[in-house]
Protein backbone atom coordinates (compact mmCIF):
# COMPACT_ATOMS: atom_id res chain seq x y z
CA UNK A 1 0.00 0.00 0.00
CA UNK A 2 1.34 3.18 -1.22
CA UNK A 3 2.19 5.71 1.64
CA UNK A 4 0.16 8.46 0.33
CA UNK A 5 1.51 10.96 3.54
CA UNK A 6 -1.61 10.83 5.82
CA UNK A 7 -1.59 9.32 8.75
CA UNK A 8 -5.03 8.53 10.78
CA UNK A 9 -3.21 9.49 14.22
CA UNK A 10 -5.75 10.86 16.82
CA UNK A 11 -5.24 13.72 17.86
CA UNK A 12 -3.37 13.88 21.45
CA UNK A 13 -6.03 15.23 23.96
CA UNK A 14 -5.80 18.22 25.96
CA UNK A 15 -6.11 17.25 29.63
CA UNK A 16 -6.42 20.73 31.16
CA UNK A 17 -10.11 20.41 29.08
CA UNK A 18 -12.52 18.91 31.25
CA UNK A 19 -13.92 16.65 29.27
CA UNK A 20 -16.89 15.34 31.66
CA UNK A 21 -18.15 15.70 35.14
CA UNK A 22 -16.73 12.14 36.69
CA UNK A 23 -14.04 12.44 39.48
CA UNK A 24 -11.38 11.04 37.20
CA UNK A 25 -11.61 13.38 34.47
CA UNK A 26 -11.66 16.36 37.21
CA UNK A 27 -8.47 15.14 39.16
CA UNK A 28 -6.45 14.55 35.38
CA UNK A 29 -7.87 18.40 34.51
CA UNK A 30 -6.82 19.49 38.32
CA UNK A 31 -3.11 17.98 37.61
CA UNK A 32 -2.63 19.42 34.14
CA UNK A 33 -3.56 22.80 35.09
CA UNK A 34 -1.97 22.89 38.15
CA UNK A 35 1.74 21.81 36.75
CA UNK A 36 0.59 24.45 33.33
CA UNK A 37 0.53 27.13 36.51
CA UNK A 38 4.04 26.31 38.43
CA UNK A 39 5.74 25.78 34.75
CA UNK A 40 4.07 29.62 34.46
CA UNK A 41 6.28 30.71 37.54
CA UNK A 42 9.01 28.62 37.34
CA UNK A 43 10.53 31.74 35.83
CA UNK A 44 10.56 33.80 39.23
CA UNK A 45 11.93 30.85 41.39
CA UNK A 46 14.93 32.16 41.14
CA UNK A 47 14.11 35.50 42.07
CA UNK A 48 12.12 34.90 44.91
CA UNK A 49 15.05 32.58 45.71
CA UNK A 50 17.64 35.99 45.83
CA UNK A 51 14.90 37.71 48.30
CA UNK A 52 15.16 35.25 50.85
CA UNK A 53 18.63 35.02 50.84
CA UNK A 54 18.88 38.38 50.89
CA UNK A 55 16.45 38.88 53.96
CA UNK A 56 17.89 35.38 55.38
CA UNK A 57 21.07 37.14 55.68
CA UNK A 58 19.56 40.07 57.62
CA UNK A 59 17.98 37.92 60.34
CA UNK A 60 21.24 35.72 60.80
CA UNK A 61 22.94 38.99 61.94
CA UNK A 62 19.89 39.78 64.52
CA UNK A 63 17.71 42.04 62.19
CA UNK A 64 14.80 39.49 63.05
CA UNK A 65 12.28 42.84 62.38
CA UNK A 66 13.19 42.49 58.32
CA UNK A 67 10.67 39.78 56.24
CA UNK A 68 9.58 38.80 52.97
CA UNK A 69 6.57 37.30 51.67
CA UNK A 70 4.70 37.30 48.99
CA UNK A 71 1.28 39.60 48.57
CA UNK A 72 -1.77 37.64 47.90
CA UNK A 73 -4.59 39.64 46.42
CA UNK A 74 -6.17 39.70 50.02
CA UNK A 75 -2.65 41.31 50.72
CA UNK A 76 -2.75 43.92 48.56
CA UNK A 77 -6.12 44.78 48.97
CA UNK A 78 -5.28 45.96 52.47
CA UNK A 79 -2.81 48.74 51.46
CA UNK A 80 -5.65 49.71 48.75
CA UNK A 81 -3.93 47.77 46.20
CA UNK A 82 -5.65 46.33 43.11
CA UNK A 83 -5.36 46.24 38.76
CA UNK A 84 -7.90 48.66 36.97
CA UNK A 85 -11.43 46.44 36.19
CA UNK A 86 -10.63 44.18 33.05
CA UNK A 87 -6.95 44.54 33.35
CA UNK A 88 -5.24 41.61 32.41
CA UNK A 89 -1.97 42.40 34.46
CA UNK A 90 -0.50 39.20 36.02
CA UNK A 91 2.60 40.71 37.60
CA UNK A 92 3.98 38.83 41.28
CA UNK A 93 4.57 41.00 43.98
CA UNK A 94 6.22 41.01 47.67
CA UNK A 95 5.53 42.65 50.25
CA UNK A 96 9.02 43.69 51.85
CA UNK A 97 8.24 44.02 56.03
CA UNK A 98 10.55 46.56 58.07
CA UNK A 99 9.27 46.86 61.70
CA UNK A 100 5.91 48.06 61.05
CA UNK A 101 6.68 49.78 57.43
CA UNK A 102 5.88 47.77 54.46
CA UNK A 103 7.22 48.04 50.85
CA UNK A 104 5.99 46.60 47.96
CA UNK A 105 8.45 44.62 45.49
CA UNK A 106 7.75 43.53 42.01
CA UNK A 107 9.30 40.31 41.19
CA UNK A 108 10.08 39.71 38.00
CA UNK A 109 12.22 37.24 35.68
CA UNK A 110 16.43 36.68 35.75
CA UNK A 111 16.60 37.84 39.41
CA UNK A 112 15.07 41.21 38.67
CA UNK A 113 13.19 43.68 40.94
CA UNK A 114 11.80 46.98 41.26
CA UNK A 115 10.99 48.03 44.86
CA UNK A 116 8.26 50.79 45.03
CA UNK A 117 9.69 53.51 47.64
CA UNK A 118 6.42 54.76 49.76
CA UNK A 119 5.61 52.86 53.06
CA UNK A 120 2.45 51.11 52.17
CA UNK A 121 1.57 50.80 55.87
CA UNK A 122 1.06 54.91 55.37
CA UNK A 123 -3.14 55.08 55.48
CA UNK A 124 -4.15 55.69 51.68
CA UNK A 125 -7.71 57.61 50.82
CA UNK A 126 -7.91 55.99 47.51
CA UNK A 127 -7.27 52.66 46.16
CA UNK A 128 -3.99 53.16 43.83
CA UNK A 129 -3.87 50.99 40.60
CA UNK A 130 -0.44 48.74 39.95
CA UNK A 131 -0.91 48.54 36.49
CA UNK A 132 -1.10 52.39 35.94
CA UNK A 133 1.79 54.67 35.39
CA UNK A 134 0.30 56.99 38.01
CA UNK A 135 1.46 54.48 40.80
CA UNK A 136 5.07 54.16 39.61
CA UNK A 137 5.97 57.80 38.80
CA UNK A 138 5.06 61.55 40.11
CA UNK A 139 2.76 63.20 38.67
CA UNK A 140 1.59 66.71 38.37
CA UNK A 141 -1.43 68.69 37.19
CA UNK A 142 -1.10 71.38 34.15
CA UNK A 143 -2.85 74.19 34.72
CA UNK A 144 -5.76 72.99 32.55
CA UNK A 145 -6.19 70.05 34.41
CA UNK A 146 -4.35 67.62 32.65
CA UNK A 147 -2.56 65.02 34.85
CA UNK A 148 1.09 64.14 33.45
CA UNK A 149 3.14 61.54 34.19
CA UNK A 150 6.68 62.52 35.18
CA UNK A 151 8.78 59.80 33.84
CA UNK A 152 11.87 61.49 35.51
CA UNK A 153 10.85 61.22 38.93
CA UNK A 154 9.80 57.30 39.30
CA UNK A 155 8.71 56.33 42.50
CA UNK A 156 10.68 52.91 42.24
CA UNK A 157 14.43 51.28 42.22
CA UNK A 158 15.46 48.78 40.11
CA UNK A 159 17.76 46.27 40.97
CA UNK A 160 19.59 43.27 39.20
CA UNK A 161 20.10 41.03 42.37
CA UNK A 162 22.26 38.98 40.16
CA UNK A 163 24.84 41.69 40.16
CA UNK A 164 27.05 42.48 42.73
CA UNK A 165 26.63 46.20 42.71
CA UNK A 166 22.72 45.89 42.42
CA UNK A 167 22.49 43.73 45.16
CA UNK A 168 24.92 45.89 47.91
CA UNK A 169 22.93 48.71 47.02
CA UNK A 170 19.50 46.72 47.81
CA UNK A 171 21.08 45.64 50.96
CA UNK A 172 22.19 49.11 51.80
CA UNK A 173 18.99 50.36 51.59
CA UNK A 174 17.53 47.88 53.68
CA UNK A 175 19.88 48.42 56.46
CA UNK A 176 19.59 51.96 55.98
CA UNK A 177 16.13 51.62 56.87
CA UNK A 178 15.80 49.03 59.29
CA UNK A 179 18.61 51.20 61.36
CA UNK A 180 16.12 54.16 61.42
CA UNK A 181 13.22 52.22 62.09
CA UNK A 182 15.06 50.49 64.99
CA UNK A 183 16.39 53.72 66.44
CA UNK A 184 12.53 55.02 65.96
CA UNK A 185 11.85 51.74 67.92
CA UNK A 186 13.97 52.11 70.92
CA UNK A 187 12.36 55.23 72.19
CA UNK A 188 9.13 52.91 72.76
CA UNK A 189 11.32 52.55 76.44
CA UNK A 190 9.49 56.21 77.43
CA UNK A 191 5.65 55.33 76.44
CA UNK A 192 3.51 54.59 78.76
CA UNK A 193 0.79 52.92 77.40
CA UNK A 194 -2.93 53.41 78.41
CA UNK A 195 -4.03 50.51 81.25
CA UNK A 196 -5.61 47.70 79.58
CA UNK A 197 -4.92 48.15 75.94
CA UNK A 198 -2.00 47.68 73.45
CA UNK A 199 -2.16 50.01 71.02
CA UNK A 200 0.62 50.35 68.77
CA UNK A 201 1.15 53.57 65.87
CA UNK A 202 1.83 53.22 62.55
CA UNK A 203 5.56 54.08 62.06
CA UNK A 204 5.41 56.75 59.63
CA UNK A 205 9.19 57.99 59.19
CA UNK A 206 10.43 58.43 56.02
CA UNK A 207 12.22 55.77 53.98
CA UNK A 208 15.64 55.51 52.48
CA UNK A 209 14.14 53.28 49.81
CA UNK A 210 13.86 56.37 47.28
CA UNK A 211 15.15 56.50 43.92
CA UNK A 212 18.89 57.34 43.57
């Protein structure tokens, strides 16, 4: 028989389709689109990997007030966080934890970050959009009205934690900050709290964490 090119191979089948409602089907869809979602992030293992080194090293050296973790959308939500409605903006982020200022880090691919310089823990009127320009760099108002994005004054550092240089400079401005927040700290000796309760303030110093 004359091999006329065609072959009458199925076609191979698409498990992350559910293709009916019995418990087999839904626990070979589960698997599929589960390992489809860590092969997604496999990309920022490393990264993520480079912040908790990073922070590890603080805490070995008594800094035990310096954390990482990552922001959940619950997370972000509390500092007022969230995309503009129908955005389809999948960025990761970390929330970097100094004493009781936050800062939010956006994790991205080959060991890259960009660390947003306001304290988040700093009480916000308005919810502030991540995937708008208007969160990452100052802006000012023409006299007409017109809000314009000042591309020169961005409200973020970039770092390549892969490089030397990029990551002394990302440790200096941690240390830099968790000094001032500890010195802050210490003078908590003088309060005297009010019987029966244990209120604490929102730190609200200002951060070395600005753009160079």
């Amino acid at each position: 028989m004359a091999d006329d090119g065609i072959t009458n191979e199925a076609p191979a089948t698409d498990d992350t389709v559910l293709k009916d409602s019995t418990t087999a089907s839904l626990s070979r869809t589960f698997r599929a689109l589960s390992a489809d979602a860590r092969t997604g992030l496999a990309a920022f293992r490393p990264t993520l990997a480079k912040l908790n080194e990073f922070v590890s090293k603080f805490q070995s050296v008594g800094m035990d007030q310096v954390g990482i973790e990552l922001a959940s959308f619950d997370t972000l939500r509390d500092y007022k966080l969230m995309n503009r409605p129908g955005s389809d903006n999948h960025s990761l982020y970390a929330v970097l934890s100094i004493y009781d200022a936050r800062f939010l880090v956006w994790v991205q691919e080959d060991n890259k970050i960009m660390t947003y310089t306001e304290n988040l823990n700093k009480p916000q009127a308005n919810i502030q959009f991540l995937d708008s320009d208007e969160f990452w760099y100052k802006t000012e108002r023409s006299s007409g009205g017109t809000l314009k994005i000042n591309r020169e004054e961005p409200k973020f550092n970039q770092y390549d934690l892969s490089v030397e240089e990029d990551a002394v400079k990302f440790m200096s401005a941690i240390a830099e900050t968790t000094a001032a927040l500890a010195a802050n700290d210490s003078l908590r000796e003088f309060d005297v709290p009010q019987a029966g309760t244990n209120n604490r303030s929102i730190l609200k110093i200002a951060s070395p964490l600005k753009p160079k």
